[in-house]
Protein backbone atom coordinates (compact mmCIF):
# COMPACT_ATOMS: atom_id res chain seq x y z
CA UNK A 1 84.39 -82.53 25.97
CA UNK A 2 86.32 -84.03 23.17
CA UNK A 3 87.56 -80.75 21.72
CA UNK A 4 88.69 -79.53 25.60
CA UNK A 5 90.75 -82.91 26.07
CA UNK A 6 92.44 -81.99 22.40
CA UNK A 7 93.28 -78.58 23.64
CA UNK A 8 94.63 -79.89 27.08
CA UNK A 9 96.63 -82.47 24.83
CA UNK A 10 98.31 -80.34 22.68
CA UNK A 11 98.66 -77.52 25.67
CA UNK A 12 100.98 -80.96 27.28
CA UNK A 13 102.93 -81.66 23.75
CA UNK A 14 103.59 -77.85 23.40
CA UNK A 15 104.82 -77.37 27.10
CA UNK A 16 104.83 -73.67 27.05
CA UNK A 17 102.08 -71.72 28.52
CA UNK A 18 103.09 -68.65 26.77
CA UNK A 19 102.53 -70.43 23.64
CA UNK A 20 99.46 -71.88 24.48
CA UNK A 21 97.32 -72.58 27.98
CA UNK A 22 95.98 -75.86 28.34
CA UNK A 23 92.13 -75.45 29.69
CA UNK A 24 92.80 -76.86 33.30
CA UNK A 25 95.13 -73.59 33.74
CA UNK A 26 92.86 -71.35 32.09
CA UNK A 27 90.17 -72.54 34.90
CA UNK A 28 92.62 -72.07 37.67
CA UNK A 29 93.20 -68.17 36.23
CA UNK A 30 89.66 -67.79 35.66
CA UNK A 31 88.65 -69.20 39.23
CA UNK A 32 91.17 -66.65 40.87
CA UNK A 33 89.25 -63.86 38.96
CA UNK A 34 86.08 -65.24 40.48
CA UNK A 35 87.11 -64.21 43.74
CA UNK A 36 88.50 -60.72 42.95
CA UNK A 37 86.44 -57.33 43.52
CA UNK A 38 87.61 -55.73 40.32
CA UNK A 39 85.79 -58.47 37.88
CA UNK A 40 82.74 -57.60 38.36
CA UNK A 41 83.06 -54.09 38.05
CA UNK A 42 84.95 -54.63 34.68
CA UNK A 43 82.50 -56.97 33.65
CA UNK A 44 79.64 -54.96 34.23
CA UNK A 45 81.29 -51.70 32.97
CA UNK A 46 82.15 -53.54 29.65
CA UNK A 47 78.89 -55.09 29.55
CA UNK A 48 76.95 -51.51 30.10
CA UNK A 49 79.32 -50.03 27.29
CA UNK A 50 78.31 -52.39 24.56
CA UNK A 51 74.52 -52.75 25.50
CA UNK A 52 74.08 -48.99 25.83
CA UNK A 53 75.55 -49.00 22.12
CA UNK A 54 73.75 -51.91 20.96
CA UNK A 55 70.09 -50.60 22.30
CA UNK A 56 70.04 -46.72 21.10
CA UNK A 57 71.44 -47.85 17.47
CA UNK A 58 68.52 -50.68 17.01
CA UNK A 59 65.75 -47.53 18.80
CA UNK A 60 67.44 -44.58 15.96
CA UNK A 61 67.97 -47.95 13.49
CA UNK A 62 64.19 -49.12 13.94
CA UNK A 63 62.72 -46.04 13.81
CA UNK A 64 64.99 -44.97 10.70
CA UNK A 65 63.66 -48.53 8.88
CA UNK A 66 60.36 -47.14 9.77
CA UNK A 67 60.74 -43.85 8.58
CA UNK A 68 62.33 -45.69 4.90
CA UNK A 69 59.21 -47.97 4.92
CA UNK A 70 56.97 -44.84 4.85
CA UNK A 71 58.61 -42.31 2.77
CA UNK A 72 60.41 -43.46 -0.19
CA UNK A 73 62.59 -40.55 -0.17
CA UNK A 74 63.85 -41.23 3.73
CA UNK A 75 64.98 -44.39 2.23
CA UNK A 76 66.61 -42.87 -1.08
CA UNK A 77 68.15 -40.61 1.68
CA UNK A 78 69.75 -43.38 3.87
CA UNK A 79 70.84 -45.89 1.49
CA UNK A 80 74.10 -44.91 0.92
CA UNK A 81 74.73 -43.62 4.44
CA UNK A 82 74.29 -47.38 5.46
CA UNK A 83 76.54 -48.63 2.54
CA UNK A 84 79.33 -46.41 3.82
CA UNK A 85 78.68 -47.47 7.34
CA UNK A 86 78.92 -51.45 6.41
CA UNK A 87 81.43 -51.07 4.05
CA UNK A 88 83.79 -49.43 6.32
CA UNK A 89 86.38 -51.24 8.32
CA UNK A 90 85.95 -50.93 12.50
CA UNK A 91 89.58 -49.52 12.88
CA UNK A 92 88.77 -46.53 10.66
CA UNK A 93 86.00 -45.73 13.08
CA UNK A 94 87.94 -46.66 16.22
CA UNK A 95 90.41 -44.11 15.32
CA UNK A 96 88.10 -41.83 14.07
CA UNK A 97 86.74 -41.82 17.38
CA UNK A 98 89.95 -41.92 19.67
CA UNK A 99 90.94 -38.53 18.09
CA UNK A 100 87.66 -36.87 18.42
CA UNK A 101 86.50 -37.54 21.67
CA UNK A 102 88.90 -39.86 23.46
CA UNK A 103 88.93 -43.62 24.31
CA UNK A 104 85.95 -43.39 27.21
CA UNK A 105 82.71 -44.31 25.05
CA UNK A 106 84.43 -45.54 22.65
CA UNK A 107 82.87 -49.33 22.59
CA UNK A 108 79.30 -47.53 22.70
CA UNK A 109 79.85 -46.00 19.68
CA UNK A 110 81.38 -48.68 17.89
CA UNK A 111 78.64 -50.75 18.93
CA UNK A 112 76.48 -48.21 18.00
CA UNK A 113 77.82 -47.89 13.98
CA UNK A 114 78.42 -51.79 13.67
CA UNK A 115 74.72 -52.84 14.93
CA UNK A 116 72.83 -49.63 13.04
CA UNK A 117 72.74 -50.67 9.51
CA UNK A 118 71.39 -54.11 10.58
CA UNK A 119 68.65 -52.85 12.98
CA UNK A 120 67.39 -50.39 10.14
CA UNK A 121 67.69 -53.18 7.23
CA UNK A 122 65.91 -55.22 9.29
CA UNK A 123 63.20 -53.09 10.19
CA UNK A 124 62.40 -51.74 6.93
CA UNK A 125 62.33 -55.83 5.57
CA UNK A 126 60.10 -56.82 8.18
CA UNK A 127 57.48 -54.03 7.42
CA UNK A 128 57.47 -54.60 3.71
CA UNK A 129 57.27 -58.36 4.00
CA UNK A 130 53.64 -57.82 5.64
CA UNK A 131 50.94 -59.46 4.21
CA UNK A 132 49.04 -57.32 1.88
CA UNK A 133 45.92 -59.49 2.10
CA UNK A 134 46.40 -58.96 5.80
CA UNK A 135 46.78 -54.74 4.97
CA UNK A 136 43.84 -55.28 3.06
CA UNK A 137 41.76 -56.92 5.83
CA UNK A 138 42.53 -54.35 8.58
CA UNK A 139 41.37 -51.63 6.35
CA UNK A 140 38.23 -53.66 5.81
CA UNK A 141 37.41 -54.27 9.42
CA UNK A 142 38.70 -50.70 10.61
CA UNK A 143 41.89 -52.54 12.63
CA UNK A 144 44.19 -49.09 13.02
CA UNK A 145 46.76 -47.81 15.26
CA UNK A 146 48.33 -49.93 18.35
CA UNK A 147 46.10 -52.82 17.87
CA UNK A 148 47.37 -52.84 13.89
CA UNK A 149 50.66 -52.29 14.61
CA UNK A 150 50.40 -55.13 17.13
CA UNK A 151 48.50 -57.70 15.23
CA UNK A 152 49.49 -56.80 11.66
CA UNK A 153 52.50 -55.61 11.68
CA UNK A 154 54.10 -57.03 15.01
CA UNK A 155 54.72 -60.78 13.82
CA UNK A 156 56.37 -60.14 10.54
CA UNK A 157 58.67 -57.17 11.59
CA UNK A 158 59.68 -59.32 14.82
CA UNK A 159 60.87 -61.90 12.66
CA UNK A 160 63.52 -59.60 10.90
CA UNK A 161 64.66 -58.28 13.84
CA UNK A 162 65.23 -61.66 15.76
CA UNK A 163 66.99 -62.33 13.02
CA UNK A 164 68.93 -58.86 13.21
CA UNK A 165 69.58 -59.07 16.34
CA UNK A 166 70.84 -62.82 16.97
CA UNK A 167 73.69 -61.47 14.05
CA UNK A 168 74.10 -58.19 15.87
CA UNK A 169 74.53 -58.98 19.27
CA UNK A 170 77.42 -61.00 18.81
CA UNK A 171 79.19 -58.51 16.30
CA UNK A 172 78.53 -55.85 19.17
CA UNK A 173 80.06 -57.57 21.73
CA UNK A 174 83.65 -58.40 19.22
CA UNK A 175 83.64 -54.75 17.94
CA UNK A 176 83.10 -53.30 21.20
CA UNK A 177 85.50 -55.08 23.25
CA UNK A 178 88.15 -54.82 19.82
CA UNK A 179 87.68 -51.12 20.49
CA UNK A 180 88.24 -51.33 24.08
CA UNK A 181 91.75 -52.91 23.54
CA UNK A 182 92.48 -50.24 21.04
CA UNK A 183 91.63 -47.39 23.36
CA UNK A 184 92.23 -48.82 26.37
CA UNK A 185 89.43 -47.59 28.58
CA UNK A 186 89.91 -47.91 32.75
CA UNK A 187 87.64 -50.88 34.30
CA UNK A 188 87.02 -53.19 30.39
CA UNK A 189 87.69 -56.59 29.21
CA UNK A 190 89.86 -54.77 26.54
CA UNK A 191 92.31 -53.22 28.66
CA UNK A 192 92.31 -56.90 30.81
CA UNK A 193 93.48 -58.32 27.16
CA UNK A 194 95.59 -55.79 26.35
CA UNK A 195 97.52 -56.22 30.02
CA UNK A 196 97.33 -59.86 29.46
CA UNK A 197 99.01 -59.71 26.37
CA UNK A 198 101.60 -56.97 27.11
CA UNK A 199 102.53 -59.13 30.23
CA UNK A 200 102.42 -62.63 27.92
CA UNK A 201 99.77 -63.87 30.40
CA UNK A 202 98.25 -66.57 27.87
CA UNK A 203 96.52 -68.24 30.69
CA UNK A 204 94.91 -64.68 31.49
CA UNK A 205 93.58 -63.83 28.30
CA UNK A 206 91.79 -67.00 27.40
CA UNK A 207 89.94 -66.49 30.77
CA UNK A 208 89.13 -62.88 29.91
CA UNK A 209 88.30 -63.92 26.46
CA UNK A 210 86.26 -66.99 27.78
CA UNK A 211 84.42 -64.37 29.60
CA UNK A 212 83.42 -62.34 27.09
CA UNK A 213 82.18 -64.92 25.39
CA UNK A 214 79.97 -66.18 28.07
CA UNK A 215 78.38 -62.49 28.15
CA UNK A 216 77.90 -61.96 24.57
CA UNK A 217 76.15 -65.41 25.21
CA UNK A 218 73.73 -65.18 27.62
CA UNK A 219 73.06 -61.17 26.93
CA UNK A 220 71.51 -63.15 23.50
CA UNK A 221 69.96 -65.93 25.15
CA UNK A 222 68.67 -63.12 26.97
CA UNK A 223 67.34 -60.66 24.21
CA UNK A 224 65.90 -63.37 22.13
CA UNK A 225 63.64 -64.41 24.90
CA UNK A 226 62.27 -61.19 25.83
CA UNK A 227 62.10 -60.81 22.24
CA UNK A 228 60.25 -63.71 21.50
CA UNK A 229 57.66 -63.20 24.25
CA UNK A 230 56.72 -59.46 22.49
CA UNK A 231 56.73 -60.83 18.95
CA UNK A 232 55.25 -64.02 19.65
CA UNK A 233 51.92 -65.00 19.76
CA UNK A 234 49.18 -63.90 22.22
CA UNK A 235 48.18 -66.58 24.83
CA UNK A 236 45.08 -66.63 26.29
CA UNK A 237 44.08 -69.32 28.83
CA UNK A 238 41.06 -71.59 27.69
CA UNK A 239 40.01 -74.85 29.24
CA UNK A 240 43.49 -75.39 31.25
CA UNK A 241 43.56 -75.09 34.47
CA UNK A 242 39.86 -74.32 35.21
CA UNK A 243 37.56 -76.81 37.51
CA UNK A 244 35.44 -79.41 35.75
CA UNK A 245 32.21 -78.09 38.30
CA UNK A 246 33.25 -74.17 36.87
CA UNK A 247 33.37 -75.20 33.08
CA UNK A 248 29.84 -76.64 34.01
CA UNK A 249 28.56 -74.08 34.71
CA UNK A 250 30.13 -72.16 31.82
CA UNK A 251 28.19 -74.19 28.80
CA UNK A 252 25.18 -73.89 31.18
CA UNK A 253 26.00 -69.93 30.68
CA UNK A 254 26.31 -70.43 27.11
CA UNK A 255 23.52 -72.30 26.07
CA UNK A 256 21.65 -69.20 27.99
CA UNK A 257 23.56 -67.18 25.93
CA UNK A 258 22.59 -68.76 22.46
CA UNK A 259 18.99 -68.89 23.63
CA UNK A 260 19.33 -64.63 24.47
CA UNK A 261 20.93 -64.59 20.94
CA UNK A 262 17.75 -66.58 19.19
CA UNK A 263 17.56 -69.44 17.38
CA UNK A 264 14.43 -68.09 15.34
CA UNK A 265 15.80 -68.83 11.56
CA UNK A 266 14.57 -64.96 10.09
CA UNK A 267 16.70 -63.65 6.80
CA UNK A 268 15.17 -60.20 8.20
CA UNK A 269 13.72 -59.09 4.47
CA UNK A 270 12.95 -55.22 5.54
CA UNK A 271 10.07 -53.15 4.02
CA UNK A 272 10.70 -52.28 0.12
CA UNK A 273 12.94 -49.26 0.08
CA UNK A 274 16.50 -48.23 -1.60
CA UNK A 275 19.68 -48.94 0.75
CA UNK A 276 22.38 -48.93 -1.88
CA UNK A 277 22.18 -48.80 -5.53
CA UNK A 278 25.41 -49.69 -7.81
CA UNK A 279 24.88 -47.90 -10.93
CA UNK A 280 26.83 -48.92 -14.71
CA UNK A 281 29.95 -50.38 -12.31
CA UNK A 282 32.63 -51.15 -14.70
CA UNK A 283 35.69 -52.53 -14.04
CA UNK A 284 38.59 -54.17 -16.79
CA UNK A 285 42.06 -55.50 -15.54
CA UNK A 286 44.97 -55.51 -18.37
CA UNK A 287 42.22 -54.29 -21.06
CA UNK A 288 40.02 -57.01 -20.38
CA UNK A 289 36.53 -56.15 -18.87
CA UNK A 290 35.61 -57.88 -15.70
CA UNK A 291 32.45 -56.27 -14.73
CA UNK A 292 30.43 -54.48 -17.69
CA UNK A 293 27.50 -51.69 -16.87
CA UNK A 294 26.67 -53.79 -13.65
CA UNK A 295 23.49 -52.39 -12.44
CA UNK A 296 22.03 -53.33 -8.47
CA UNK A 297 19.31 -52.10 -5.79
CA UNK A 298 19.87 -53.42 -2.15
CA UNK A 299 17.46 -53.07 0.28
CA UNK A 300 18.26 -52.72 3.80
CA UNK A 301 18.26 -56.47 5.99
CA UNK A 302 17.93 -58.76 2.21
CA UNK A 303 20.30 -61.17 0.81
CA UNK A 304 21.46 -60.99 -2.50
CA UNK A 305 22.95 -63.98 -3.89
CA UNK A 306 25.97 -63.27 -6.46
CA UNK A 307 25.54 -66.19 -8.89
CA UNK A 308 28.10 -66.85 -11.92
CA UNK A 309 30.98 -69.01 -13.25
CA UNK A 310 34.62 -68.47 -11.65
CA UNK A 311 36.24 -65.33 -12.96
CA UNK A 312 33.13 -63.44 -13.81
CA UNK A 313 33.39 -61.00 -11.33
CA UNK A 314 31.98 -61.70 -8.75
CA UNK A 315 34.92 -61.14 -6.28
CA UNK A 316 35.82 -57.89 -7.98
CA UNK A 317 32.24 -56.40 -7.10
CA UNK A 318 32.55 -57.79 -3.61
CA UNK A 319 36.18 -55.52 -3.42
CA UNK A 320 34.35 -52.71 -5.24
CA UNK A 321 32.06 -52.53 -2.88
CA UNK A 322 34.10 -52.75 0.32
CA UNK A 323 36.43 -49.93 -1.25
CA UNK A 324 39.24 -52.34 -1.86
CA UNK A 325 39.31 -51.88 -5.95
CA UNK A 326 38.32 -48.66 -8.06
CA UNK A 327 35.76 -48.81 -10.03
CA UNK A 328 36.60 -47.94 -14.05
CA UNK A 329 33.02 -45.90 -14.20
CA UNK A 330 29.79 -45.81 -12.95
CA UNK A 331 28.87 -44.58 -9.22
CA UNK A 332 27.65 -46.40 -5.36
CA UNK A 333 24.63 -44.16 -3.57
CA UNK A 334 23.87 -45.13 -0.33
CA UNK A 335 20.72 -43.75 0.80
CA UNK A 336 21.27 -42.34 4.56
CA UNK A 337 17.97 -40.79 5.39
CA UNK A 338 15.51 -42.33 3.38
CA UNK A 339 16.47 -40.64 0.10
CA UNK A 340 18.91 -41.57 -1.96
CA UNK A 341 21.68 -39.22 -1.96
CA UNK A 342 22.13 -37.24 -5.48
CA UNK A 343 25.69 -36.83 -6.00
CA UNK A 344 26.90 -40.25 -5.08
CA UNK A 345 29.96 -41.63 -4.20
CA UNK A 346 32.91 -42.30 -7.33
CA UNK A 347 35.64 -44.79 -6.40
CA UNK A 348 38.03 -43.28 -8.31
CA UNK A 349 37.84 -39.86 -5.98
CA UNK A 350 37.21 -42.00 -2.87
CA UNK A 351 39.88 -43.69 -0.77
CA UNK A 352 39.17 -46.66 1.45
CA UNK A 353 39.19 -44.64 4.77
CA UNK A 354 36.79 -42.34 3.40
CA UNK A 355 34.44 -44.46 1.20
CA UNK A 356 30.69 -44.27 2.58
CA UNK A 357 29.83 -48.24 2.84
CA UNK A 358 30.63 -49.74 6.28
CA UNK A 359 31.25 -53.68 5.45
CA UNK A 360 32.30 -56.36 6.83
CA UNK A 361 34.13 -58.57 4.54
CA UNK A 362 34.47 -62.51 4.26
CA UNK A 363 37.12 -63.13 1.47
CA UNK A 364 37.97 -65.70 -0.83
CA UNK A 365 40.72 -66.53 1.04
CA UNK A 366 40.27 -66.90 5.10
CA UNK A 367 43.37 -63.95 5.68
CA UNK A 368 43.56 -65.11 9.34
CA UNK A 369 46.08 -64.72 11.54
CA UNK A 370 47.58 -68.03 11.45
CA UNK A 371 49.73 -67.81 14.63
CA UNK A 372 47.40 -66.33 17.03
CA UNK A 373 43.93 -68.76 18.65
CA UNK A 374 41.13 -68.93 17.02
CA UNK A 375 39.20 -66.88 19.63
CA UNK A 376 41.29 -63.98 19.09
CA UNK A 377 41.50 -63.79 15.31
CA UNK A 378 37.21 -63.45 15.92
CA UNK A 379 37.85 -61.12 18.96
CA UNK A 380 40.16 -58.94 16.26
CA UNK A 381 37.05 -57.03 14.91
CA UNK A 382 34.22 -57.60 17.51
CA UNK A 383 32.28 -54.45 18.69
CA UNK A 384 29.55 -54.64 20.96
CA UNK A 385 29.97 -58.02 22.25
CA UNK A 386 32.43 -59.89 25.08
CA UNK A 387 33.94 -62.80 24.60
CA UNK A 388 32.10 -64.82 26.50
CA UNK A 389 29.43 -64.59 23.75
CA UNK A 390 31.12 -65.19 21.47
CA UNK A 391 32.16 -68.30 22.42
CA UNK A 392 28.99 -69.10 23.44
CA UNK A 393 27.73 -68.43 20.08
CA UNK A 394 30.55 -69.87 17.45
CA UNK A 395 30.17 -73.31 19.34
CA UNK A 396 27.59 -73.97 16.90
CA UNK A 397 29.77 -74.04 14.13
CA UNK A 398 32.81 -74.74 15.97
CA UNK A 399 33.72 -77.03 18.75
CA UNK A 400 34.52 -75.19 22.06
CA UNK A 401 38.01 -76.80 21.60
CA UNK A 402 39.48 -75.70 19.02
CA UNK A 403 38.47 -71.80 20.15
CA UNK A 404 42.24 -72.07 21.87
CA UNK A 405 43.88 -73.42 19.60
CA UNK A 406 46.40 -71.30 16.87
CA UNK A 407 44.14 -71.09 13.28
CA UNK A 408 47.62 -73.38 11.79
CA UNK A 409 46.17 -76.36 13.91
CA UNK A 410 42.97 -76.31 12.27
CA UNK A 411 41.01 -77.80 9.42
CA UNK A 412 40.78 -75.35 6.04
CA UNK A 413 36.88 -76.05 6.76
CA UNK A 414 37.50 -74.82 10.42
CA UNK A 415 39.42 -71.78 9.11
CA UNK A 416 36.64 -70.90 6.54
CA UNK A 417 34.32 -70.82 9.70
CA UNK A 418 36.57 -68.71 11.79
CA UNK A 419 36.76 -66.26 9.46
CA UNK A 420 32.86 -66.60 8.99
CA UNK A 421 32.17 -65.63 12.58
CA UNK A 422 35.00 -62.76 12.16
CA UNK A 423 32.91 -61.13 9.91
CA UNK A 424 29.83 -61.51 11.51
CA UNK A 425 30.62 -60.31 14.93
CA UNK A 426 32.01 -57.35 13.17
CA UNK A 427 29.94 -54.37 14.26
CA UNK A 428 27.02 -56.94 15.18
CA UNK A 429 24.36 -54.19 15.95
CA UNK A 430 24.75 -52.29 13.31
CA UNK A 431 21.87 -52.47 10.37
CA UNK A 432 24.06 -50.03 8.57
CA UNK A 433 26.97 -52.45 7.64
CA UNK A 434 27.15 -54.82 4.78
CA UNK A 435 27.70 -58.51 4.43
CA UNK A 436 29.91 -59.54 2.32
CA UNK A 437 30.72 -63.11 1.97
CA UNK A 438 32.66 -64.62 -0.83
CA UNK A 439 32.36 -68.04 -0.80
CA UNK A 440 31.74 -68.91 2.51
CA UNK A 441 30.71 -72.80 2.27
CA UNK A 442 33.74 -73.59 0.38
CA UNK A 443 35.19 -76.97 1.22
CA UNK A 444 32.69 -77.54 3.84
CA UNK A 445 30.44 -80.82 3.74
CA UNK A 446 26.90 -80.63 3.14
CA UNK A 447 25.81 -80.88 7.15
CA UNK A 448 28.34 -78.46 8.31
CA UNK A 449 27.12 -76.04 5.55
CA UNK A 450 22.93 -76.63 6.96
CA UNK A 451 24.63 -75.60 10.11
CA UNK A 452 26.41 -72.60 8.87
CA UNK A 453 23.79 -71.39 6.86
CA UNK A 454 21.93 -71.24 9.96
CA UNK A 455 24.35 -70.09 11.86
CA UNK A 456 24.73 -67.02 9.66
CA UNK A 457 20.53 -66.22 9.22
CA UNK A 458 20.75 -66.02 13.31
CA UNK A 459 23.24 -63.11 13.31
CA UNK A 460 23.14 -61.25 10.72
CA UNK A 461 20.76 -58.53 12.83
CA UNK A 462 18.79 -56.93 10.20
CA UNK A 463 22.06 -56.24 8.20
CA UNK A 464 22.48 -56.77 4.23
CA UNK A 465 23.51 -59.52 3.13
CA UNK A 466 25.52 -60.17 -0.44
CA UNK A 467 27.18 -63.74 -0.72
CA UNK A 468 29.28 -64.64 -3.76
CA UNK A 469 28.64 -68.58 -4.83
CA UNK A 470 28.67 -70.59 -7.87
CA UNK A 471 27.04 -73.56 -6.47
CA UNK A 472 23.17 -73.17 -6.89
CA UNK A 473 22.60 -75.75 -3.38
CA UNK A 474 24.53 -72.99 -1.32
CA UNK A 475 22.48 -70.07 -2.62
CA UNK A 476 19.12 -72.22 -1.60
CA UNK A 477 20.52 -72.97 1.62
CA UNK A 478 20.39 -68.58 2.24
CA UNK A 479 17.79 -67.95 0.26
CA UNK A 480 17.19 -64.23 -1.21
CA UNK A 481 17.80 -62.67 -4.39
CA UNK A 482 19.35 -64.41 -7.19
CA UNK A 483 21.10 -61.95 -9.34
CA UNK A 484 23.75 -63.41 -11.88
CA UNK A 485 26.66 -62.18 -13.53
CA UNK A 486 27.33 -63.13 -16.84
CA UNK A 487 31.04 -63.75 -17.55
């Protein structure tokens, strides 16, 4: 309010409303507009211009960021077609334009070459600022197409091009409407300006230009929101909203659920018989040797405990063995129908989408999605189950309440638990996959890791079992086979 009673103060000292318009007579003029047929239709006509513009050049810009992302060469390729088409001034293009196909479309494509570079820098950003530990779990867990793009890839990328956008919109909107005057289209805010200030209507064009700000306003208000709801977070509906007599009779559900599931404390130790055997792994980073001549027979349904010092290794054999890291020499046989297979399988020949071990992988670090609930970074990788039992199950490690919560609210000891039961609904049925759990009872007290350690004999299904620790208490609390690495 302050700033409007300086303008109407120095509108009064001036006393000339060619000079300047004071803002009550710039309402007046923009009132009578209000009330005339021909500004909407200029309105809207200007308004379809520069949006039409403004959405095919962030589509051709997005999917040319994409494109860049993906092939190195695309990129090489379109560099310095988007340094020429930042670095040249909206006039030259204007005119460009005017001469080669006249003054009707021309705000759609100056629009179009102002917002382009940024909705194809931003693109390409957002996609190379993913995660790699996130990469890296998707590949584990077998997370591709839509549901990777949409989970992995969706929150970082929407970032950038909030961020893109919020700039873009607004340059859009002055470049367009700049070109407008220029050309002089029939039915724009340009030409309105351009009459205005042929006729030295002052009052006039601070209405139209008021207007135009108000449009390039909202129409980003607008954007941002719809934006923000498909880049944002999913929300699922827990607790809120249901009847206390229903969620009664949901934990009386549950508790069925965890009785169907067992309670019976088994490890599952299967009849003697080759599953997988790791023969002379080696493995050196920078010239030093990590892993040397690392020799290992798994049976089918044990647990092996990894047992060692930190940084002897044991983290690198976990990522050897879920195909995450190449092996320097030596070979992984996996024994499919009850021999083991003769040729084996080298890491060095074998990429992760085609390596022959099916794990499921609990890393070091809990690589959850931070932003989305807790029930849905377990739900990411589930197969076989709904997720009613699931939450019927995890209760025992977690409490019901924090299922619906985003994984930033929690504890790191809650977090470490999420991504336990992540990796143990993975594939639940399946004796075939492998366990791999690095670390799990880290910063967990010594009750909640009795529970855990329960919670993870319960379903594990017959699967292997290999758990990294260097705490001799956590490796009793599992049981199996001790086998130590020597650093």
């Amino acid at each position: 309010m302050i700033w409007l009673l300086i303008w109407q103060m120095a509108a009064i000292f001036i006393h000339n409303d060619i000079l300047l318009a004071g803002p009550v007579e710039v309402g007046r003029t923009l009132v009578k507009l209000l009330f005339t047929a021909d500004f909407y239709r200029i309105c809207m006509a200007s308004l379809g211009r520069i949006l039409w513009g403004f959405c095919l050049a962030f589509v051709t810009g997005a999917l040319l960021g994409a494109l860049s992302c993906r092939f190195a060469l695309v990129g090489e390729i379109a560099q310095p077609v988007l340094a020429v088409m930042k670095s040249i001034p909206v006039a030259s293009f204007v005119v460009l334009l005017l001469i080669w196909q006249g003054a009707e479309n021309l705000s759609v494509w100056i629009s179009f070459f102002v917002v382009f570079p940024n909705a194809c820098i931003s693109t390409r950003n957002g996609l190379e600022a993913v995660d790699t530990k996130l990469k890296e779990m998707a590949d584990v867990f077998g997370i591709r197409g839509i549901k990777r793009a949409f989970y992995i890839y969706r929150p970082s990328l929407g970032m950038f091009l909030m961020a893109g956008m919020e700039v873009s919109i607004g340059m859009a909107f002055k470049s367009g409407v700049a070109a407008e005057v220029i050309g002089v289209p029939d039915f724009s805010i340009g030409e309105r300006i351009y009459v205005s200030k042929i006729y030295l209507d002052t009052p006039g064009l601070f209405a139209w230009t008021f207007t135009l700000i108000l449009l390039s306003f909202l129409t980003e208000k607008l954007i941002l929101k719809v934006m923000g709801l498909l880049t944002g977070p999913v929300k699922l509906h827990g607790n809120a909203g249901i009847p206390k007599d229903q969620m009664q009779e949901e934990k009386r559900e549950n508790s069925e659920i965890r009785e169907m599931t067992g309670r019976k404390e088994d490890t599952g130790q299967s009849p003697p018989g080759e599953f997988v055997r790791l023969s002379h792994i080696s493995k050196s980073f920078e010239g030093e040797k990590v892993l040397r001549d690392v020799n290992m027979e798994l049976q089918k349904g044990n647990c092996y405990l990894l047992m060692g010092p930190s940084g002897s290794g044991k983290t690198t054999l976990l990522r050897i063995l879920a195909g995450l890291e190449k092996a320097d020499g030596g070979q992984i046989q996996k024994n499919d129908s009850g021999e083991m297979a003769g040729h084996g399988h080298r890491h060095d020949k074998c990429p992760r989408h085609d390596y022959s071990l099916r794990t499921a992988y609990m890393f070091q670090e809990d690589r959850l999605l931070e932003k989305e609930l807790t029930i849905t970074n377990i739900m990411l990788t589930t197969k076989g189950v709904n997720r009613q039992q699931v939450e019927g199950a995890v209760t025992d490690i977690l409490p019901r309440s924090c299922l619906y919560m985003p994984v930033w609210a929690l504890s790191g000891g809650m977090k470490r638990r999420c991504a336990l039961a992540r990796t143990l609904f993975y594939e639940k049925e399946n004796e075939d996959v492998i366990c791999l759990l690095d670390e799990p009872f880290a910063g967990l007290d010594d009750e909640t890791k009795e529970r855990t350690a329960a919670f993870i004999k319960r379903h594990l299904k017959g699967r292997t079992l290999i758990v990294a620790t260097h705490d001799e208490k956590d490796a009793e609390l599992l049981g199996g086979s001790i086998w130590r690495i020597a650093e």
